[in-house]
C-alpha atoms as a PDB file:
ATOM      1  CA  UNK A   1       0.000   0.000   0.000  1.00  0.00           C
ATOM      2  CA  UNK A   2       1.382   3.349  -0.948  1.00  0.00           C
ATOM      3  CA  UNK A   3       2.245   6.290   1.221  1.00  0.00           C
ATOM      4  CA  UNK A   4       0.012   9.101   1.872  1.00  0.00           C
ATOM      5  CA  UNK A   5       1.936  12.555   0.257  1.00  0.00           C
ATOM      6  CA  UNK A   6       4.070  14.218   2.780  1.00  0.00           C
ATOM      7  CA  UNK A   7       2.275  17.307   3.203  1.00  0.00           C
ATOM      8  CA  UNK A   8       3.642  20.592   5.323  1.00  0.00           C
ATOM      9  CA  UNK A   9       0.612  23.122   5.691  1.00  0.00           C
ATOM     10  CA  UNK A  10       0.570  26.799   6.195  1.00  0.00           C
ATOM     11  CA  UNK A  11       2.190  27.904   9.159  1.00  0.00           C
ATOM     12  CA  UNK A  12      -0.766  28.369  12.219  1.00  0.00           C
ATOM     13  CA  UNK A  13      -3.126  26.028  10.114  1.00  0.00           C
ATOM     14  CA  UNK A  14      -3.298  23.080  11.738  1.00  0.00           C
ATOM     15  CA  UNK A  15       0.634  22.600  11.692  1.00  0.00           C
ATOM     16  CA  UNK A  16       1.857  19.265  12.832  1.00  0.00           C
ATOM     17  CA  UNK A  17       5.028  20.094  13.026  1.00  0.00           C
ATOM     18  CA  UNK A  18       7.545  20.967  15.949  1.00  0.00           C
ATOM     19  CA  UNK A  19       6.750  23.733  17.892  1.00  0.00           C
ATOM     20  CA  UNK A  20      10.624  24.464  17.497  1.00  0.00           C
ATOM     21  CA  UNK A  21      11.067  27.600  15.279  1.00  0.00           C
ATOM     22  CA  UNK A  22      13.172  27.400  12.105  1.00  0.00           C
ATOM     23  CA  UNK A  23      16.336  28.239  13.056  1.00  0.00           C
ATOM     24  CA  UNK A  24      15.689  28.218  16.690  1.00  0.00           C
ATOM     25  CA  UNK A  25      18.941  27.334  18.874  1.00  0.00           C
ATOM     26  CA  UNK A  26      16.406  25.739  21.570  1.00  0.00           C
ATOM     27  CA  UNK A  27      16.932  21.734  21.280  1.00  0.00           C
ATOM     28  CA  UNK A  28      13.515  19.889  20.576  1.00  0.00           C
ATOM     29  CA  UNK A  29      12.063  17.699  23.602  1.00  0.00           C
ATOM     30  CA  UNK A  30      13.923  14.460  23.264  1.00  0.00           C
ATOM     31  CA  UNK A  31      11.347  13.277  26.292  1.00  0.00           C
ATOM     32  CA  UNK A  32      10.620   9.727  26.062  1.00  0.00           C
ATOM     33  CA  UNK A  33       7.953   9.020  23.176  1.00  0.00           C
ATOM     34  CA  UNK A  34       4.639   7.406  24.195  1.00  0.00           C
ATOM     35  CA  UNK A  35       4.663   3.819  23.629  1.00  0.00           C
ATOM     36  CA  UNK A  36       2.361   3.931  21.182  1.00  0.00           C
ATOM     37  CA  UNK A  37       5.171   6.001  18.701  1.00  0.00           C
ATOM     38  CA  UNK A  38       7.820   4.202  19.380  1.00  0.00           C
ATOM     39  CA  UNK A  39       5.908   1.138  18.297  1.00  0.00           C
ATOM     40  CA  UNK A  40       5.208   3.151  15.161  1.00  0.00           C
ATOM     41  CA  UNK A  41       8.284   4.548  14.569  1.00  0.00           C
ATOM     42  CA  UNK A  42       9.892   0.903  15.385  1.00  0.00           C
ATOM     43  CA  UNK A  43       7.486  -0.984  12.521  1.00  0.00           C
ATOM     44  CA  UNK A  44       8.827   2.009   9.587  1.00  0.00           C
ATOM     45  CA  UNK A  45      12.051   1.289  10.777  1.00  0.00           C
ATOM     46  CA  UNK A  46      11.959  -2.421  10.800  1.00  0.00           C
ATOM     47  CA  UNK A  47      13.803  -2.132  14.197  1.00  0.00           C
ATOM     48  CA  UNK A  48      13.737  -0.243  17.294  1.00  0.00           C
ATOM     49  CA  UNK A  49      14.988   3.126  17.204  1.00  0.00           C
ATOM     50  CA  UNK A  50      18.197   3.429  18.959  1.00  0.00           C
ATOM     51  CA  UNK A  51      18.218   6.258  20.594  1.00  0.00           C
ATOM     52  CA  UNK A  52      15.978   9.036  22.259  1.00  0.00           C
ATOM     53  CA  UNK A  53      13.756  10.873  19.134  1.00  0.00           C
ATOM     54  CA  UNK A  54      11.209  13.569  18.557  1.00  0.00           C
ATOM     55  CA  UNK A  55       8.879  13.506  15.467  1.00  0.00           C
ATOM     56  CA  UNK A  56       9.080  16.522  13.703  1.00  0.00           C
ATOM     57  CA  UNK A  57       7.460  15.994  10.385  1.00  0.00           C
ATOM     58  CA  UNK A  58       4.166  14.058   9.982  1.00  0.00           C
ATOM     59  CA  UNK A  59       2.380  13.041   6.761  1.00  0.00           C
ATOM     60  CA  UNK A  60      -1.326  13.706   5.330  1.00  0.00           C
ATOM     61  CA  UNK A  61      -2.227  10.650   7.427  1.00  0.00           C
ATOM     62  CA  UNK A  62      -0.347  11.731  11.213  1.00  0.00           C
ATOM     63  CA  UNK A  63       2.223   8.836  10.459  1.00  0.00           C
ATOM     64  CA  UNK A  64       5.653  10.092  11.569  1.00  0.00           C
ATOM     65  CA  UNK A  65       7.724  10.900   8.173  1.00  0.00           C
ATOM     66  CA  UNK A  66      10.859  12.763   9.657  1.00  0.00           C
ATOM     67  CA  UNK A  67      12.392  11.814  12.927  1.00  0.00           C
ATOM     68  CA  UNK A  68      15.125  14.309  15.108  1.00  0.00           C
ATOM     69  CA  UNK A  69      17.585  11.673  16.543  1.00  0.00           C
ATOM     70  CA  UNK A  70      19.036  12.875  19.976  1.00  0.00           C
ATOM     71  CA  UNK A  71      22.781  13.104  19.333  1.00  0.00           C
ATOM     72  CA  UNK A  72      23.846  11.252  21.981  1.00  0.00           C
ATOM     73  CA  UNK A  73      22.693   7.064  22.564  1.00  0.00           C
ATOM     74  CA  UNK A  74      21.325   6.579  26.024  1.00  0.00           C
ATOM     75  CA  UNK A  75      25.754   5.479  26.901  1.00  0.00           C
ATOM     76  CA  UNK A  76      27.370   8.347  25.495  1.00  0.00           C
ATOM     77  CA  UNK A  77      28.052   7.511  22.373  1.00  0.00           C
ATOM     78  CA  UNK A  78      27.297   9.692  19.373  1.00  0.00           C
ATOM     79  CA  UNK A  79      24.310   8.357  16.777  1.00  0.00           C
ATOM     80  CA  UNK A  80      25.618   6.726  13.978  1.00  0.00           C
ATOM     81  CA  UNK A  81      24.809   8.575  10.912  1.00  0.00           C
END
């Protein structure tokens, strides 16, 4: 089954994205996720994220389309790129 279009509407209509201005220096939330998400996030993946993420982007549909990685793993070590 195809995607649903990534869509990015007008900003203050309905805007799902971060509340994080463009060009902001204040880091997103890297909270932990609900479990809900990370199971989400986890089946477009095909594995469990590894690290602490935020969901910036979502498409048409809510689905999460872009992910901010934390830039640190939960032991120090930077995410692999």
């Amino acid at each position: 089954m195809p995607r649903p279009p990534v869509t990015t509407p007008p900003a203050g209509e309905g805007s799902r994205r971060s509340s994080t201005p463009r060009g902001s220096s204040t880091p997103p939330d890297f909270g932990p996720p609900d479990a809900a998400e990370v199971a989400r996030v986890t089946a477009l993946l095909g594995r469990p994220p590894r690290g602490r993420f935020v969901v910036v982007v979502r498409d048409s549909a809510g689905e999460p389309a872009v992910l901010r990685n934390a830039p640190l793993l939960e032991d120090g070590t930077p995410m692999p790129t």
